[in-house]
C-alpha atoms as a PDB file:
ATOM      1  CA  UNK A   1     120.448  79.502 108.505  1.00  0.00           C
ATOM      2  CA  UNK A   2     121.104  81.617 105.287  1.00  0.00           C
ATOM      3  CA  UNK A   3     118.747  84.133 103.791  1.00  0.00           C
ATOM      4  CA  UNK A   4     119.040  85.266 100.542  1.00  0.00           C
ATOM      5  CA  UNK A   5     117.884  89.333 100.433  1.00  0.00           C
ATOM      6  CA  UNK A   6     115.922  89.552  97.496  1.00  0.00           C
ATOM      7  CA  UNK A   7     112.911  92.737  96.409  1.00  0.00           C
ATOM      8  CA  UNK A   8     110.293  91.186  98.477  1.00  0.00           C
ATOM      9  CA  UNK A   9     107.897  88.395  98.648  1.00  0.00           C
ATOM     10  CA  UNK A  10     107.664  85.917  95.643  1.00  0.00           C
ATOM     11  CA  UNK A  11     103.861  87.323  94.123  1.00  0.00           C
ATOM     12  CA  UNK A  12     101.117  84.570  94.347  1.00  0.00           C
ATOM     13  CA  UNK A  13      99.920  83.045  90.962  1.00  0.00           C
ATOM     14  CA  UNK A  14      96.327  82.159  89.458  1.00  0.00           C
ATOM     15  CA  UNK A  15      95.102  85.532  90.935  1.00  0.00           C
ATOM     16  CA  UNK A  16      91.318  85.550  90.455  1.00  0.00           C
ATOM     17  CA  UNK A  17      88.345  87.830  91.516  1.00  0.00           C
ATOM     18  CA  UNK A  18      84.565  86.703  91.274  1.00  0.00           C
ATOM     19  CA  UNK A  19      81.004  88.696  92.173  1.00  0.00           C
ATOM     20  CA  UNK A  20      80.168  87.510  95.510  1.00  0.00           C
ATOM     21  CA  UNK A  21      76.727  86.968  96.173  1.00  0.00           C
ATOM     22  CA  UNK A  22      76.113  89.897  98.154  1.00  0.00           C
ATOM     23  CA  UNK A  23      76.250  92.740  96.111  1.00  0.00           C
ATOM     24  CA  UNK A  24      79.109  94.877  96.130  1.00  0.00           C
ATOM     25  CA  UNK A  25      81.367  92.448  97.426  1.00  0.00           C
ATOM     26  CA  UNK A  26      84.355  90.460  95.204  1.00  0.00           C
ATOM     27  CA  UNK A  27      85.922  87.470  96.228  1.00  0.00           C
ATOM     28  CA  UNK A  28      89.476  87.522  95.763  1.00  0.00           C
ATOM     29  CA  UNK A  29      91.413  84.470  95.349  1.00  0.00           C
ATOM     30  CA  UNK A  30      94.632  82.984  94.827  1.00  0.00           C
ATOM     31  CA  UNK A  31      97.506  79.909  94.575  1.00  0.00           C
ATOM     32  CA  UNK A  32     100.202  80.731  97.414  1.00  0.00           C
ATOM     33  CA  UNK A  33     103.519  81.287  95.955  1.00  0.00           C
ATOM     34  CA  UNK A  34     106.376  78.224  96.587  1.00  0.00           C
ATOM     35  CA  UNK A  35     108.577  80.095  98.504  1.00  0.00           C
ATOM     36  CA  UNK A  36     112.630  79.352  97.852  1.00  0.00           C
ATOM     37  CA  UNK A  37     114.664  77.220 100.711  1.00  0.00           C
ATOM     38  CA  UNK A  38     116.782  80.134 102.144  1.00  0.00           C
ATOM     39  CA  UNK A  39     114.295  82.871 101.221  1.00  0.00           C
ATOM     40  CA  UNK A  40     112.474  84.543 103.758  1.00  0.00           C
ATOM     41  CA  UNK A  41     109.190  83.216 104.573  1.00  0.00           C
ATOM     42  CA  UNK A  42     105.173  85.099 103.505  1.00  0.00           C
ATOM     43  CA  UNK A  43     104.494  87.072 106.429  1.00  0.00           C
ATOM     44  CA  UNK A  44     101.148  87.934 104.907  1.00  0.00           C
ATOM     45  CA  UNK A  45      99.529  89.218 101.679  1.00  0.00           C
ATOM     46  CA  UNK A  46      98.614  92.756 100.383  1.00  0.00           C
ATOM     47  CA  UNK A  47      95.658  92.892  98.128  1.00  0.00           C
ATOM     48  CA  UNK A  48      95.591  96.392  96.117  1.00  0.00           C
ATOM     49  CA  UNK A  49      92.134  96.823  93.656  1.00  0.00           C
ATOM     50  CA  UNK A  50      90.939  99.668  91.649  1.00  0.00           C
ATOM     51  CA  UNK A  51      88.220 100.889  89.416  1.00  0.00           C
ATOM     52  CA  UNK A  52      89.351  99.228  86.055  1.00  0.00           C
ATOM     53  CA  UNK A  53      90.115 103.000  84.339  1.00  0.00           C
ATOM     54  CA  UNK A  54      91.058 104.738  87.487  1.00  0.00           C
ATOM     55  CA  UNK A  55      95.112 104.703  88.541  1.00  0.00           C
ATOM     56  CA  UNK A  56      93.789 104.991  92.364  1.00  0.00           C
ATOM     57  CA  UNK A  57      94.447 102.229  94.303  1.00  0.00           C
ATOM     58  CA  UNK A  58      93.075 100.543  97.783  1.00  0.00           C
ATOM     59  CA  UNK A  59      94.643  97.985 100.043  1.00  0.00           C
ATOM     60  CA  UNK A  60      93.654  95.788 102.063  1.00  0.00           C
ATOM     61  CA  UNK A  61      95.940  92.632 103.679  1.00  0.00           C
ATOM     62  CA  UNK A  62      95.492  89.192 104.074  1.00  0.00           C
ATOM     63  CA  UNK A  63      96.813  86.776 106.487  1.00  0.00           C
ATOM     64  CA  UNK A  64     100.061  84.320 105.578  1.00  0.00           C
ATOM     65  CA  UNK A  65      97.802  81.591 105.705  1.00  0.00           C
ATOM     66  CA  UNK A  66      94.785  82.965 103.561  1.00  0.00           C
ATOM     67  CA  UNK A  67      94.021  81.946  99.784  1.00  0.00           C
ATOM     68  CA  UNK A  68      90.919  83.881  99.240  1.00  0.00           C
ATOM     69  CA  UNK A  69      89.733  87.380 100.191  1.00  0.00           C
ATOM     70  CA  UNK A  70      86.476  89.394 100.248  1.00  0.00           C
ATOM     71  CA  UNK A  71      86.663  93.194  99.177  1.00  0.00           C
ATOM     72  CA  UNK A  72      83.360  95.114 100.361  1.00  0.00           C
ATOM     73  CA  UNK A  73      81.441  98.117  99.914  1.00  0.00           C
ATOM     74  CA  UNK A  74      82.185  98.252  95.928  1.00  0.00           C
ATOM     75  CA  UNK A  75      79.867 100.453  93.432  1.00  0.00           C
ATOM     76  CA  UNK A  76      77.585  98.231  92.004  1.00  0.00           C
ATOM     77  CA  UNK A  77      78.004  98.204  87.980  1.00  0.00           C
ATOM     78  CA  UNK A  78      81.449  99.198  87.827  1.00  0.00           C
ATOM     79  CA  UNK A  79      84.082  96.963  86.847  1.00  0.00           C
ATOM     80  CA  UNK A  80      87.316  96.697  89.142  1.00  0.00           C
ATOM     81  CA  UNK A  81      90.808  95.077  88.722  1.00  0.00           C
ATOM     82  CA  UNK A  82      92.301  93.021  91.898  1.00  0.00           C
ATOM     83  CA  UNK A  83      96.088  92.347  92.071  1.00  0.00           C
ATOM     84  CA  UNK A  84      97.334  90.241  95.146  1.00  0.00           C
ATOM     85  CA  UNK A  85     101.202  90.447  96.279  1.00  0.00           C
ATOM     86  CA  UNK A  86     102.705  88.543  98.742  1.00  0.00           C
ATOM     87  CA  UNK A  87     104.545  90.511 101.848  1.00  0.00           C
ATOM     88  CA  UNK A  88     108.106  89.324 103.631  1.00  0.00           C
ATOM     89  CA  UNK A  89     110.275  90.656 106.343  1.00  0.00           C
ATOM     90  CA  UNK A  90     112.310  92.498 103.214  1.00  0.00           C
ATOM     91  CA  UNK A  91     108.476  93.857 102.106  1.00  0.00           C
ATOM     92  CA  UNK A  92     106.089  93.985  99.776  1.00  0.00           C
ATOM     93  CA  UNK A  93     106.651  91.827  96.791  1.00  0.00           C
ATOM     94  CA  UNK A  94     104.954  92.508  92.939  1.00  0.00           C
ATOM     95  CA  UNK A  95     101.995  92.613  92.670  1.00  0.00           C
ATOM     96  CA  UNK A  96      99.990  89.898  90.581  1.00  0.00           C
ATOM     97  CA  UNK A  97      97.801  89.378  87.643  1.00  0.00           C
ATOM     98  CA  UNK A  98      95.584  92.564  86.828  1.00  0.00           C
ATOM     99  CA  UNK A  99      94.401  90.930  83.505  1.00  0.00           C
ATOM    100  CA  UNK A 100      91.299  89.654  85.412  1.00  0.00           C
ATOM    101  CA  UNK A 101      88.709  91.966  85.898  1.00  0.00           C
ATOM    102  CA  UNK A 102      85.153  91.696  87.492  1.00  0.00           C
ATOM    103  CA  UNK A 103      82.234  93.910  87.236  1.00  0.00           C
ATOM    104  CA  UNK A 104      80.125  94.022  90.334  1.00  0.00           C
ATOM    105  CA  UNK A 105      76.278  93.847  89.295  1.00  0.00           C
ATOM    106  CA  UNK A 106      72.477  92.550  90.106  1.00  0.00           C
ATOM    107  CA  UNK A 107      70.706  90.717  87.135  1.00  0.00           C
ATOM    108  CA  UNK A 108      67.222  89.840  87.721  1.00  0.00           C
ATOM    109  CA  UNK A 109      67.815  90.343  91.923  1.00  0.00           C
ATOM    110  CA  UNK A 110      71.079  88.160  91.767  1.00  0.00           C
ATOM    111  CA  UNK A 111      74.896  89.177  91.755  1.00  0.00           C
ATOM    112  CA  UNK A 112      76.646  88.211  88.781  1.00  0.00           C
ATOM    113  CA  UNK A 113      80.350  88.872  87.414  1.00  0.00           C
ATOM    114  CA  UNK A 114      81.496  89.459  83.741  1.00  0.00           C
ATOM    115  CA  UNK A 115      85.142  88.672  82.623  1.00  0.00           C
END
């Protein structure tokens, strides 16, 4: 069998994050990339968020066979940016779609999100 050595992973698509309803918790979620025949197979997937004006970033990995993440322990009232990147034998691929953001808040006793 052939492999093809490419950067990494190809990234997953339709990257979303929502307000869980717990606060302080996001739900991350995402469509799994097709992967090429001859490419190496998704191993897993590395989730990176941030603060939506900070440039620090935390990780936190997903199985091969997960679609959907939960982040915890997030400031409530802040709004955060989730990316989601899918990792190979080579390593980790880009990261996809920051455009979505999601500010983690109670309204009337409830969790909501804003995008």
């Amino acid at each position: 069998m052939l492999f093809t050595i490419s950067a990494g992973a190809p990234y997953p698509r339709n990257v979303r994050a929502v307000a869980a309803n717990i606060p302080g918790v996001i739900q991350v979620s995402w469509s799994a990339p097709t992967v090429p025949s001859g490419e190496l197979p998704i191993t897993g997937y590395s989730i990176r968020y941030k603060v939506q004006n900070s440039n620090v970033f935390k990780y936190k990995n997903a199985a091969a066979n997960s679609v959907e993440d939960i982040i915890t322990g997030l400031d409530l009232g802040t709004t955060y940016r989730a990316y989601v990147a899918g990792v190979n034998a080579i390593g980790t691929g880009p990261y996809c779609c920051g455009r979505t953001t999601v500010t983690v808040k109670t309204y009337n006793g409830k969790l909501h999100s804003e995008q």
